[in-house]
PDB file of N, CA and C in Angstrom:
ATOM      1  N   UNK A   1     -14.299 159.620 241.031  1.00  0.00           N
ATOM      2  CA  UNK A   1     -14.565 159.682 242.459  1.00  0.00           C
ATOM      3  C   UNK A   1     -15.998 159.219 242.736  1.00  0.00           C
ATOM      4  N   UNK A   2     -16.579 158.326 243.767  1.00  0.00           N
ATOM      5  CA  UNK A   2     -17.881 157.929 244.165  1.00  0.00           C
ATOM      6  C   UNK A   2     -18.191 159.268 244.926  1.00  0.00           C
ATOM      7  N   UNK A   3     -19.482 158.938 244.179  1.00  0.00           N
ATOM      8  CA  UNK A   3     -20.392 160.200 244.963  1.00  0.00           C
ATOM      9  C   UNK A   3     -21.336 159.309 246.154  1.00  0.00           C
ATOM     10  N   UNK A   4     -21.664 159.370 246.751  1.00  0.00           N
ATOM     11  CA  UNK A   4     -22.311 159.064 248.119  1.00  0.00           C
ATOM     12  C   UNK A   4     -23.901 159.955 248.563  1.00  0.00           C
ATOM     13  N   UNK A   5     -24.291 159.106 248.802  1.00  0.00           N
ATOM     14  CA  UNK A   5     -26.286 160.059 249.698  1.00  0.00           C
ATOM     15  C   UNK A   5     -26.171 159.198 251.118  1.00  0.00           C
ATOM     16  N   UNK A   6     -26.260 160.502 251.281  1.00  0.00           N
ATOM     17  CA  UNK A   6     -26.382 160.429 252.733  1.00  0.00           C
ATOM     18  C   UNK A   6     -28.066 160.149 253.513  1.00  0.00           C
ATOM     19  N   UNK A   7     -27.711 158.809 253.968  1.00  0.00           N
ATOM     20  CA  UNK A   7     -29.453 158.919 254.650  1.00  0.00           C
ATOM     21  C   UNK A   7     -29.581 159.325 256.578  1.00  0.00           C
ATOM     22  N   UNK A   8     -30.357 160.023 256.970  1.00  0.00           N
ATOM     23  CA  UNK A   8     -30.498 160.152 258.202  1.00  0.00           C
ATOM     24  C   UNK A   8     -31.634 159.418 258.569  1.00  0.00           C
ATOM     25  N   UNK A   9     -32.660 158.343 258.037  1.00  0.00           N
ATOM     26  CA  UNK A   9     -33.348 157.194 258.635  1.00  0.00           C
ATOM     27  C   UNK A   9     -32.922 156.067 258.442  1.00  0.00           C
ATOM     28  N   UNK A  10     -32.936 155.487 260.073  1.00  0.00           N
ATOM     29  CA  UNK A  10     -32.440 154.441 260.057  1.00  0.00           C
ATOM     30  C   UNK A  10     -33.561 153.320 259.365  1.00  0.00           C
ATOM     31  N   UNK A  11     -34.102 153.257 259.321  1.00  0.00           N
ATOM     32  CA  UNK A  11     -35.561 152.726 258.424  1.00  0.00           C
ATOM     33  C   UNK A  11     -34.902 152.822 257.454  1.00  0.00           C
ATOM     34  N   UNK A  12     -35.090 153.967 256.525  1.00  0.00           N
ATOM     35  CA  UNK A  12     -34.744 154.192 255.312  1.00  0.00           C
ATOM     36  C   UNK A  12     -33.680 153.338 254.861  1.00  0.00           C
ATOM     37  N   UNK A  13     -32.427 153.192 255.635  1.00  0.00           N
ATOM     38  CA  UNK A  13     -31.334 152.537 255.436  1.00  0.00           C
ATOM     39  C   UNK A  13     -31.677 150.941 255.595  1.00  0.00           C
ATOM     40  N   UNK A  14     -31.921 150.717 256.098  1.00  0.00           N
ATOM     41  CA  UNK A  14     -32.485 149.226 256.699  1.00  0.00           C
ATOM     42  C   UNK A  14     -33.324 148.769 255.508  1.00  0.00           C
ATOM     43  N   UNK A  15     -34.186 149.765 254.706  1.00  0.00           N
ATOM     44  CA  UNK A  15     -34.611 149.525 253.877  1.00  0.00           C
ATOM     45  C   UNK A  15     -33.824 148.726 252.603  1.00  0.00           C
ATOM     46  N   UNK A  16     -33.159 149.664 252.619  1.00  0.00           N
ATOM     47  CA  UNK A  16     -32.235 149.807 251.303  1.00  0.00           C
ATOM     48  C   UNK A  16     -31.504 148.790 251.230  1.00  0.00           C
ATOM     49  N   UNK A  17     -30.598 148.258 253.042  1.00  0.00           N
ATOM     50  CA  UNK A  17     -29.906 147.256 252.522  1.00  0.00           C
ATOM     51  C   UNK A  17     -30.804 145.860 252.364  1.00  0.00           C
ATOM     52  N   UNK A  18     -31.834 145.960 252.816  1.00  0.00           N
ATOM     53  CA  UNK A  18     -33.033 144.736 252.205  1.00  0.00           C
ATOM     54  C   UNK A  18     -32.648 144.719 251.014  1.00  0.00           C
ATOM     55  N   UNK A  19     -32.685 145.530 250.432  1.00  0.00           N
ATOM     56  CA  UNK A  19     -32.831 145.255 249.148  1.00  0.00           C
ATOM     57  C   UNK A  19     -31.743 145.343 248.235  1.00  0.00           C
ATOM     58  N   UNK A  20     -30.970 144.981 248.881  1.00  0.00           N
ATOM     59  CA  UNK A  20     -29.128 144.730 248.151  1.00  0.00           C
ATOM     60  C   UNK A  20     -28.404 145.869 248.427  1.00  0.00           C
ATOM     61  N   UNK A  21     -28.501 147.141 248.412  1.00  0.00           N
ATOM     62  CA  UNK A  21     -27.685 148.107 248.733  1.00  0.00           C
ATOM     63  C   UNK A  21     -26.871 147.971 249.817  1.00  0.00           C
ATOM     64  N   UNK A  22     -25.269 148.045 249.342  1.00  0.00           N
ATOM     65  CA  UNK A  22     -24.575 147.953 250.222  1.00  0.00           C
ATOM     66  C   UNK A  22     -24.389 149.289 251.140  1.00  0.00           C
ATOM     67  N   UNK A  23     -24.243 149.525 252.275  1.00  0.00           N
ATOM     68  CA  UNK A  23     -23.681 150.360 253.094  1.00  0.00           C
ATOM     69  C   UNK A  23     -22.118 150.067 253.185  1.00  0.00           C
ATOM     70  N   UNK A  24     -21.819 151.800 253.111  1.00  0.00           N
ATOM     71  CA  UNK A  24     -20.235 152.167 252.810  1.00  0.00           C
ATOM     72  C   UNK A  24     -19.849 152.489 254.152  1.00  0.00           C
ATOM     73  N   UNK A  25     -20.769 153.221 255.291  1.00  0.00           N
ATOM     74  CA  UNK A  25     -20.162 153.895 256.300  1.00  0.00           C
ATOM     75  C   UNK A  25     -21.380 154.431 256.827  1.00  0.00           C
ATOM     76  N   UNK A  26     -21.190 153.995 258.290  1.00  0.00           N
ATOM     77  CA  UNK A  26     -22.121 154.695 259.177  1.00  0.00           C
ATOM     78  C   UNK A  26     -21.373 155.617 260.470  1.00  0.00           C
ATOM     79  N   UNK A  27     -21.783 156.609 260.551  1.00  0.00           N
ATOM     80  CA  UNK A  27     -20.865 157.785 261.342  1.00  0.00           C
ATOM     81  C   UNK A  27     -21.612 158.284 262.100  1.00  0.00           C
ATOM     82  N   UNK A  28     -21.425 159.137 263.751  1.00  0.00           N
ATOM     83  CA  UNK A  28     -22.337 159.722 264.299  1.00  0.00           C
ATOM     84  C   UNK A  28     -22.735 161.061 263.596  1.00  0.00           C
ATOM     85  N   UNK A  29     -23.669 161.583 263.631  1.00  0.00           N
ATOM     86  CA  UNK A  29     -24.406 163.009 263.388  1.00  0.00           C
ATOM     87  C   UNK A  29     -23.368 164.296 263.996  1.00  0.00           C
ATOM     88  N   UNK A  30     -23.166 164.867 262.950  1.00  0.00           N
ATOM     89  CA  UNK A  30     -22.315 165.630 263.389  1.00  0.00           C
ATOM     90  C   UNK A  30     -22.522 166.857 264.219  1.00  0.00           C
ATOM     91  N   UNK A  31     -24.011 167.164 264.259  1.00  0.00           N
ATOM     92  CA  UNK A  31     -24.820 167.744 265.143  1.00  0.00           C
ATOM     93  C   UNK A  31     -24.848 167.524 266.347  1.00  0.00           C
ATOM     94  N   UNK A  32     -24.488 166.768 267.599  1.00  0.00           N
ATOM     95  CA  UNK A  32     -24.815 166.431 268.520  1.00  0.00           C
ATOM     96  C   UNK A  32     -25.609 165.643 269.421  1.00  0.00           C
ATOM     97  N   UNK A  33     -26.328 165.205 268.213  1.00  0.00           N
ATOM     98  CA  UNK A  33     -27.611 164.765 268.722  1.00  0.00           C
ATOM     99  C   UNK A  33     -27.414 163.117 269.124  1.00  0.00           C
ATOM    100  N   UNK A  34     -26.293 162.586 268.587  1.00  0.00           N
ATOM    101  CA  UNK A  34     -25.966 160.928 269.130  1.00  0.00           C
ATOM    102  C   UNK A  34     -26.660 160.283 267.988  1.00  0.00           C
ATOM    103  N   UNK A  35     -27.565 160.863 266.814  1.00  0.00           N
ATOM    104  CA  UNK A  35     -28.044 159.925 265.754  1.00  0.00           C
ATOM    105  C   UNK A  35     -26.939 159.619 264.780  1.00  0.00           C
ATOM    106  N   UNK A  36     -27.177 158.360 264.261  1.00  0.00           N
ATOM    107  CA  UNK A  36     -26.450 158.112 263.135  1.00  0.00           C
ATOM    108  C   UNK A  36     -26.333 158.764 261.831  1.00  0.00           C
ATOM    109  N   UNK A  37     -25.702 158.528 260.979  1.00  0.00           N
ATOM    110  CA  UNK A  37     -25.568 159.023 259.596  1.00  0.00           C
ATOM    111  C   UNK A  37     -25.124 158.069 258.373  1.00  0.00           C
ATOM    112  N   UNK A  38     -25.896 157.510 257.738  1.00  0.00           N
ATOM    113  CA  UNK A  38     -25.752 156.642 257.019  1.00  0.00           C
ATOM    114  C   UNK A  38     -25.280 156.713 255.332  1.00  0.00           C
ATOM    115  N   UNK A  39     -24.613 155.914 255.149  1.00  0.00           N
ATOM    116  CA  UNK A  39     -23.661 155.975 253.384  1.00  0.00           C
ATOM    117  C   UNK A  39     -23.935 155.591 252.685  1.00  0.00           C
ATOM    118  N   UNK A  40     -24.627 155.548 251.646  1.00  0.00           N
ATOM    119  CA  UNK A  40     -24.377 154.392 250.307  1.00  0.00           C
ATOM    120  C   UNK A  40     -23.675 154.675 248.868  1.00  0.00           C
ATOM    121  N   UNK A  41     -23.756 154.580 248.381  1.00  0.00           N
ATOM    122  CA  UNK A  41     -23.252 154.858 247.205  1.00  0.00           C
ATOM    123  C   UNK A  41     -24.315 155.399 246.262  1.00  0.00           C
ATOM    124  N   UNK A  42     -23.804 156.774 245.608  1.00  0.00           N
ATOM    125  CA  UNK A  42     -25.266 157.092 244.871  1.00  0.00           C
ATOM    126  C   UNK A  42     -25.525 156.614 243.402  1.00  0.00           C
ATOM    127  N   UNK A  43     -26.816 156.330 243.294  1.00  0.00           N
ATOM    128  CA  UNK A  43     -26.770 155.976 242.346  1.00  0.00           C
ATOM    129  C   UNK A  43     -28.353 155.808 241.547  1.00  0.00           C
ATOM    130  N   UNK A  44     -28.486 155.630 239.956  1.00  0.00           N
ATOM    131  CA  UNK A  44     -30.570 155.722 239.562  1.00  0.00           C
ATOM    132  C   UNK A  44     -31.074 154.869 240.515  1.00  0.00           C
ATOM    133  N   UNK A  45     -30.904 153.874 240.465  1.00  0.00           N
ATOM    134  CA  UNK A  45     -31.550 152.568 241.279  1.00  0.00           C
ATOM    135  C   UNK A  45     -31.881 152.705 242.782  1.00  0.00           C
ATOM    136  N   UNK A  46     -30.601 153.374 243.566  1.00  0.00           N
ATOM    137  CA  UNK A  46     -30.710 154.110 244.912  1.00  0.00           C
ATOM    138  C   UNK A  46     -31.949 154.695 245.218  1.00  0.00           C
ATOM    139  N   UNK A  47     -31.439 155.766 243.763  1.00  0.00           N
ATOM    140  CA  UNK A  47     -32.700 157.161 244.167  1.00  0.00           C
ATOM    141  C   UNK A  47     -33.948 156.606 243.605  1.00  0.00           C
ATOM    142  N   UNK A  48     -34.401 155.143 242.676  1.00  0.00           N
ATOM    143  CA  UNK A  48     -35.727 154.867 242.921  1.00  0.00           C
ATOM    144  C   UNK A  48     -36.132 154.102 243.737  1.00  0.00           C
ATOM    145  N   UNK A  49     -34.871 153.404 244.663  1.00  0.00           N
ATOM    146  CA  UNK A  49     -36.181 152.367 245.763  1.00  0.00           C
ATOM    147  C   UNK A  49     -35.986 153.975 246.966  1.00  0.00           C
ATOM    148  N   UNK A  50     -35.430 154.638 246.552  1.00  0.00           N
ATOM    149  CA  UNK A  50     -35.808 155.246 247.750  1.00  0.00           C
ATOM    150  C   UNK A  50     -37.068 156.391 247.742  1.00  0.00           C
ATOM    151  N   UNK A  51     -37.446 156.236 246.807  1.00  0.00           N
ATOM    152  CA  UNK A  51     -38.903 156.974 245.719  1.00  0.00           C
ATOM    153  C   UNK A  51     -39.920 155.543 246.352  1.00  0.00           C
ATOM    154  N   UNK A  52     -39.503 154.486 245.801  1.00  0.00           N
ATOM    155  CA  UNK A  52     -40.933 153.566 246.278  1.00  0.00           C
ATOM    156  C   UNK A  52     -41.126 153.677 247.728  1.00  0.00           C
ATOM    157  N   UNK A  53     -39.593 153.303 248.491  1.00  0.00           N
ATOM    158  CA  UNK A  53     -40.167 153.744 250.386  1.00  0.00           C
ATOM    159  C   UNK A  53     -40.750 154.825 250.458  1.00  0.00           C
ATOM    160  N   UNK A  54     -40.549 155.626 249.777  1.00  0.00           N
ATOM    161  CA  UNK A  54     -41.359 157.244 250.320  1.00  0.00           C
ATOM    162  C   UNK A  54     -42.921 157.216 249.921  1.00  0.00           C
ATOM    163  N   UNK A  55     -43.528 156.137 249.351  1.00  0.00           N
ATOM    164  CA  UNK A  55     -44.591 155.893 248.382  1.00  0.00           C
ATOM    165  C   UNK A  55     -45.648 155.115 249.761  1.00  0.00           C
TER     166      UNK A  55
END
């Protein structure tokens, strides 16, 4: 089964697919708030460009 990370910046995401990461699914916030909720697939490589954006 794919495991999935969930991002709530749209930056963050925008980031990611710069840089080849595909997006699986974008959904509204299930909170109310009208923000998005963004998909990718998880994975080492994921969780280090998303270590360098946070840098």
């Amino acid at each position: 089964m794919m495991e999935f990370k969930t991002i709530f910046s749209m930056k963050m995401a925008g980031y990611l697919m710069q840089r080849g990461f595909v997006l699986l699914d974008i959904r509204e916030s299930d909170d109310g708030s009208g923000r998005k909720v963004f998909y990718f697939k998880q994975s080492e490589m994921l969780s280090n460009a998303m270590n360098e954006y946070r840098k």
